[in-house]
Each structure stands twice: as C-alpha cells, then as structure tokens.
Protein backbone atom coordinates (compact mmCIF):
# COMPACT_ATOMS: atom_id res chain seq x y z
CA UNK A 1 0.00 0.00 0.00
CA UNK A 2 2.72 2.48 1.05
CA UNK A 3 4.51 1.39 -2.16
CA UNK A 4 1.90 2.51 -4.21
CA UNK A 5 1.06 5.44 -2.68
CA UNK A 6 4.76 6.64 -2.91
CA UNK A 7 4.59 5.51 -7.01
CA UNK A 8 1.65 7.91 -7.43
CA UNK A 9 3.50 10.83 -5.62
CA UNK A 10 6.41 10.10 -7.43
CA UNK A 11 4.63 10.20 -10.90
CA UNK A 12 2.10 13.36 -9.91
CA UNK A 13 5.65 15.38 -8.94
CA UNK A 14 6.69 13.90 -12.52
CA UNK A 15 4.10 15.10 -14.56
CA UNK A 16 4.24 18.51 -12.85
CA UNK A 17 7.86 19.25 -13.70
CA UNK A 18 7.42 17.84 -16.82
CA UNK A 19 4.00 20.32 -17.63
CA UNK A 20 6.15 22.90 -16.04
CA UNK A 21 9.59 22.81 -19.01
CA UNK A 22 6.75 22.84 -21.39
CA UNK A 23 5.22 26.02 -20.40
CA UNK A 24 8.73 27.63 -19.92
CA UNK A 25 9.64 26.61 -23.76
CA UNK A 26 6.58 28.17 -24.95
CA UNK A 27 7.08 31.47 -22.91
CA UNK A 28 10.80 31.65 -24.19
CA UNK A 29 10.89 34.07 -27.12
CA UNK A 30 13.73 32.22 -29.08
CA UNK A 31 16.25 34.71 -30.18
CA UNK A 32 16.41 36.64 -33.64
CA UNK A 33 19.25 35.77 -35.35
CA UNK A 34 21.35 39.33 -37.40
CA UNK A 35 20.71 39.92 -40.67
CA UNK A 36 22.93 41.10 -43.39
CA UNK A 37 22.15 44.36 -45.47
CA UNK A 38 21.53 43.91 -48.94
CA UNK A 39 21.05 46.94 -50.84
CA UNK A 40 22.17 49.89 -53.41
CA UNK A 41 24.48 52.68 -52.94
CA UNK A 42 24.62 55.90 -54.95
CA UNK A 43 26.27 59.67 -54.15
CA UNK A 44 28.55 61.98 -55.26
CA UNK A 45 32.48 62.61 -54.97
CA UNK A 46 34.91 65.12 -55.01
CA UNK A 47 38.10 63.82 -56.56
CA UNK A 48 41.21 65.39 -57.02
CA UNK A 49 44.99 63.97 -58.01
CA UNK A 50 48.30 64.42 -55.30
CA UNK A 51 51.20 65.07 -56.34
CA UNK A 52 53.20 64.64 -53.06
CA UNK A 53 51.92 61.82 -51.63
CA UNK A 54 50.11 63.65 -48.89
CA UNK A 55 46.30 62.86 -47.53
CA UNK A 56 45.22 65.64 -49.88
CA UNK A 57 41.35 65.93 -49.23
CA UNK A 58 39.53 66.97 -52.04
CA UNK A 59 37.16 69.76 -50.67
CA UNK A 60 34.37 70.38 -53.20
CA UNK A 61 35.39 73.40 -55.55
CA UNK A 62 38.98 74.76 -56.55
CA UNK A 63 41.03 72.05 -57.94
CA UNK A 64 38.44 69.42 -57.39
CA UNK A 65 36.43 67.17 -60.16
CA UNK A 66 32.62 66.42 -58.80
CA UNK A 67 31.68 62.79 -59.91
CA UNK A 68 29.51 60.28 -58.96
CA UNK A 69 29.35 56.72 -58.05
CA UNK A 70 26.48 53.75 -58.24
CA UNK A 71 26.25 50.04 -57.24
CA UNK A 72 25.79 47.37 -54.65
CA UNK A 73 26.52 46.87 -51.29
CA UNK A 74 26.52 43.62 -48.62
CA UNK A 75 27.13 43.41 -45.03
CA UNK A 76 29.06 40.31 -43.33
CA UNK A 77 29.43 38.84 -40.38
CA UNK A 78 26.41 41.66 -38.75
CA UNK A 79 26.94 41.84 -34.63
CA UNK A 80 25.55 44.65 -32.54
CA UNK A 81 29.09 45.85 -32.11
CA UNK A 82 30.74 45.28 -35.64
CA UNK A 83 30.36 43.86 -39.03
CA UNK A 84 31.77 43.29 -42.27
CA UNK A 85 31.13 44.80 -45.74
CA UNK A 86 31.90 44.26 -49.40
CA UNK A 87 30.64 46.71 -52.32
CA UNK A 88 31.10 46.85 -56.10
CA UNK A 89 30.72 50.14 -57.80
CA UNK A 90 30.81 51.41 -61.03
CA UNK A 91 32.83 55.18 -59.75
CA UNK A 92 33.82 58.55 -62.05
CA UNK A 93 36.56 60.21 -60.44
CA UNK A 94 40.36 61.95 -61.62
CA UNK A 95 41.34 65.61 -61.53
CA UNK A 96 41.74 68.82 -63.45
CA UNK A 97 44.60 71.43 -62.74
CA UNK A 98 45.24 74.99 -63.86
CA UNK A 99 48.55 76.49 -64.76
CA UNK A 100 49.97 79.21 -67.19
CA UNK A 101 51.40 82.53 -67.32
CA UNK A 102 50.55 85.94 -67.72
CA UNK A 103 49.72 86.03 -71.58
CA UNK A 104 47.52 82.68 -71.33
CA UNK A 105 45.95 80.08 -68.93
CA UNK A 106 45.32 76.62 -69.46
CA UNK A 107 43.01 74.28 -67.59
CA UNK A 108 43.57 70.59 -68.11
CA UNK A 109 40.51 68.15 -66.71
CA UNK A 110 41.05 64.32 -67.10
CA UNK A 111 38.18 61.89 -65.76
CA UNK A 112 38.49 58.10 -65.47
CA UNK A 113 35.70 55.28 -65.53
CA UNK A 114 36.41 52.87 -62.54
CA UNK A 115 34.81 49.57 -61.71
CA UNK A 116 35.81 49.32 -58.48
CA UNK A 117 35.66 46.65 -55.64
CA UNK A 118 35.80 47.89 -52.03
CA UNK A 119 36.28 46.10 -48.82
CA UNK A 120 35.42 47.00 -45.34
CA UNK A 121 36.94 43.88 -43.07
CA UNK A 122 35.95 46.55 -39.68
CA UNK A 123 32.81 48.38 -39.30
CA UNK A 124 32.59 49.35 -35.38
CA UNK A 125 29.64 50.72 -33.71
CA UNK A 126 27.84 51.58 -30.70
CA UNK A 127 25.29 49.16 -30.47
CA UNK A 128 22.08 51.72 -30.46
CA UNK A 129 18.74 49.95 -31.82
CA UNK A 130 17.90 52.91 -33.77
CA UNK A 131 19.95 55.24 -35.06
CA UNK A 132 23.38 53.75 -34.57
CA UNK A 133 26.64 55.60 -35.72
CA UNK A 134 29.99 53.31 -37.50
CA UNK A 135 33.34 54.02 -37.97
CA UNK A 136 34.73 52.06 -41.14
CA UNK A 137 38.28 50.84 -42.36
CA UNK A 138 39.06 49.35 -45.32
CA UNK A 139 40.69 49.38 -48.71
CA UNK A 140 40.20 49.44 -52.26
CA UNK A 141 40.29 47.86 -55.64
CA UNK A 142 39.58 49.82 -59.04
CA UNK A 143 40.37 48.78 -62.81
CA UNK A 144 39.47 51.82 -65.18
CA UNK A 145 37.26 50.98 -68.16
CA UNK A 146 37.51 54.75 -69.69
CA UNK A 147 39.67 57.65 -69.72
CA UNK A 148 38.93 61.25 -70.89
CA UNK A 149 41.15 64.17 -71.02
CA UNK A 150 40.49 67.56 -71.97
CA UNK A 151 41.79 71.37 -71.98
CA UNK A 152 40.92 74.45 -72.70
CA UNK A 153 42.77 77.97 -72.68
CA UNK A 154 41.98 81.60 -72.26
CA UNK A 155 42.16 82.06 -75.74
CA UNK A 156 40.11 79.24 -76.58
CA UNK A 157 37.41 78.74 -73.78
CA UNK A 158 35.69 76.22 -76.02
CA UNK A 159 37.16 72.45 -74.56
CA UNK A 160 39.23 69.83 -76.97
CA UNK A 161 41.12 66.37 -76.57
CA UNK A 162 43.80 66.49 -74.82
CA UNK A 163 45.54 62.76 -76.21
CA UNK A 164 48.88 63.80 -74.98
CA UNK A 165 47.89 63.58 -71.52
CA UNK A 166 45.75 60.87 -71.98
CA UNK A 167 48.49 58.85 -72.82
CA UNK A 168 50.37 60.06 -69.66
CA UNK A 169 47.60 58.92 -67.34
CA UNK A 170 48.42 55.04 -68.25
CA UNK A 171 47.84 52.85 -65.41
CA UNK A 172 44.93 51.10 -65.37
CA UNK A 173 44.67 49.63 -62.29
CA UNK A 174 44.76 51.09 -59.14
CA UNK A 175 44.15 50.66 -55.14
CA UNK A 176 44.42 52.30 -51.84
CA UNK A 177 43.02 52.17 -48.28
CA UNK A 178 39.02 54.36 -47.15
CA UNK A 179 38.11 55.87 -43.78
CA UNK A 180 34.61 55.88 -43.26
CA UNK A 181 31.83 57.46 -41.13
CA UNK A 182 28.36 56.86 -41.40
CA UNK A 183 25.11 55.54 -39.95
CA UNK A 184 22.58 52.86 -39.35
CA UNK A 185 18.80 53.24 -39.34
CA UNK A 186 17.22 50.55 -38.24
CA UNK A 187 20.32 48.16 -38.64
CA UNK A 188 20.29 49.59 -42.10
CA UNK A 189 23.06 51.91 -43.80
CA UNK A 190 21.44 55.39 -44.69
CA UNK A 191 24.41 57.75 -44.86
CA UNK A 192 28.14 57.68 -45.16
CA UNK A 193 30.77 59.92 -45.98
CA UNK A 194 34.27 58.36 -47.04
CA UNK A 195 37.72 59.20 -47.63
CA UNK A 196 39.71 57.06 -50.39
CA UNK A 197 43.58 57.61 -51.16
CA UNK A 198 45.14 55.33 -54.00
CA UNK A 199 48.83 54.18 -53.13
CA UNK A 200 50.21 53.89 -56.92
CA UNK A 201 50.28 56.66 -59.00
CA UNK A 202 48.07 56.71 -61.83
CA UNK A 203 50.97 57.49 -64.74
CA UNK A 204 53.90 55.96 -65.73
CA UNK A 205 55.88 59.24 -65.87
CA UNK A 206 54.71 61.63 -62.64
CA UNK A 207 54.21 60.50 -59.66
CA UNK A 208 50.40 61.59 -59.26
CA UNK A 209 47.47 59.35 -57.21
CA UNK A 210 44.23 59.08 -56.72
CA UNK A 211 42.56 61.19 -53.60
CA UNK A 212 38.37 60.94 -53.79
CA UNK A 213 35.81 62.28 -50.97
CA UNK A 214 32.36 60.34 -51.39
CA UNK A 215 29.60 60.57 -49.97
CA UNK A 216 26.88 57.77 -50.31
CA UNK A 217 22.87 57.06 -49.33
CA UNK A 218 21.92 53.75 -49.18
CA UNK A 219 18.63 51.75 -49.98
C-alpha cells in the first residue's frame, strides 16, 4: 500500500515538472538571429589627383572634379558591435589642374571610368537599436574601363582632346586604403561619408594618385 502510494506521488511530482519545461519553452521568445544588409548605394564625390603623396582631401570646388558613383553593397558577419562589408561600384573620379602665365591660362581636366571593388573587413559601432553611428576601415580595388582628357585655354574657352595627356595617365589599375563614417537606421546603412587615397600613382611618368571624398545614401 505504502509502495503505491509513494509511485503515485512520485509520478504526480513527474508530470508537474514535466507540464512545467513545457510552459517555460513556450514562454521563451527564441532569439532573432542578425541579418545582413543587402542593398544599393549611390552619391557623389569630389576627386582630385596628389602630387606629393600627402592625404590631400579633395574639398568640393577649386582644384576638385565632382563625380559620382552607383552600385551594390553587402554586409558580413552583422553583430551589434561590428560587421563586415563588401561593395562593387561602377565610380567617375580623376582631376583637373590649372597652370599658365601671364599672356595665357590653361586648364587641363582628365576623368576616369572605374569599376571598383571595395572592402570594409571593420565596421565598429555603438550598439544603439535605432539610429546607430559606425566608424569604417578598409581598402580598395579599381580597374578603369575609360579615360577622358580635356583642356581648354583663355584664348580658346571652347574644350578639346587632350591625347597627350591621356596617354600620360596610363595605369589602369589602381588601389588604396578608405576611412569611413556613417550611420545605421534601423540596422540599415542610410548615410556615409568616405575618404579614399590610392597608393600607386596613376601614370607611368609623374608621380600623381588618386585622392576621392564620397559621400553615399543607401537603400
């Protein structure tokens, strides 16, 4: 009799513990796993060429060639403190330059085609659920697809081929390292502005690289 008594107690505690995991499952709000972005950038750039190897930032204006730049973006590896990103862009960017004398003036403007793969292997940030600020570093890939150089003079305002320096401006292939700042919205990029600096020079005969400012909206 006691034996039985202590089977049913046994089994009633049983069933209780058992009813109680159950309910504690179902109250348990698994957790969301991160997504990755997925999207399409577009902006404009200031560009400009240095000649002394300096940081050189191309402020709109002056010196400066406006351009523009369109293509796709992916995040990696998305944490609440960090991620990854890759990008492929199709990018307009180069230089122009004024120089001359006091009888005449010449301004020389030379604009390059890029396709252009960037890497962001660090993208730090706060943590805030909506409106979350990032600090990028990265680098740079870009083979040019199309070259264009023109000038123009006091004398002749009206602009014409310039194939002399066209041929100067050689290298096809180019590269260099990006600072970025930007933010999230909603674990999405919105906004980012970016500094790029090439590392080889862009012709075979001066010793002139890339410098670009960009600034980008995501979707």
């Amino acid at each position: 009799m006691r034996l039985g008594i202590t089977s049913l107690l046994l089994l009633g505690a049983l069933h209780l513990n058992a009813q109680n995991r159950v309910e504690d499952s179902i109250t348990v709000k698994p957790k969301k796993a991160s997504v990755n972005y997925f999207g399409f950038r577009f902006g404009g750039l200031s560009s400009d060429f240095s000649g002394n190897g300096g940081v050189g930032i191309p402020a709109p204006g002056g010196k400066s060639l406006l351009g523009w730049h369109a293509g796709g973006a992916m995040d990696l590896y998305t944490r609440k403190y960090y991620n990854a990103r890759v990008e492929l862009s199709y990018i307009s960017k180069g230089g122009k330059d004024t120089f001359g004398n006091e009888r005449i003036e010449m301004e020389s403007m030379n604009r390059s085609q890029y396709v252009q793969l960037s890497v962001l292997p660090l993208i730090v940030k706060p943590g805030f659920k909506k409106i979350n600020p990032y600090l990028g570093l990265g680098g740079y890939y870009a083979r040019r697809v199309a070259m264009k150089s023109r000038t123009r003079t006091s004398l002749e305002p009206a602009w014409e081929n310039d194939p002399v320096t066209a041929r100067n401006l050689n290298v096809k292939n180019d590269f260099g390292y990006s600072l970025s700042l930007g933010i999230y919205v909603w674990k999405r990029p919105l906004l980012e502005m970016r500094y790029e600096a090439g590392i080889p020079s862009v012709s075979s005969t001066s010793r002139i690289k890339n410098r670009s400012l960009v600034l980008s909206f995501s979707i």
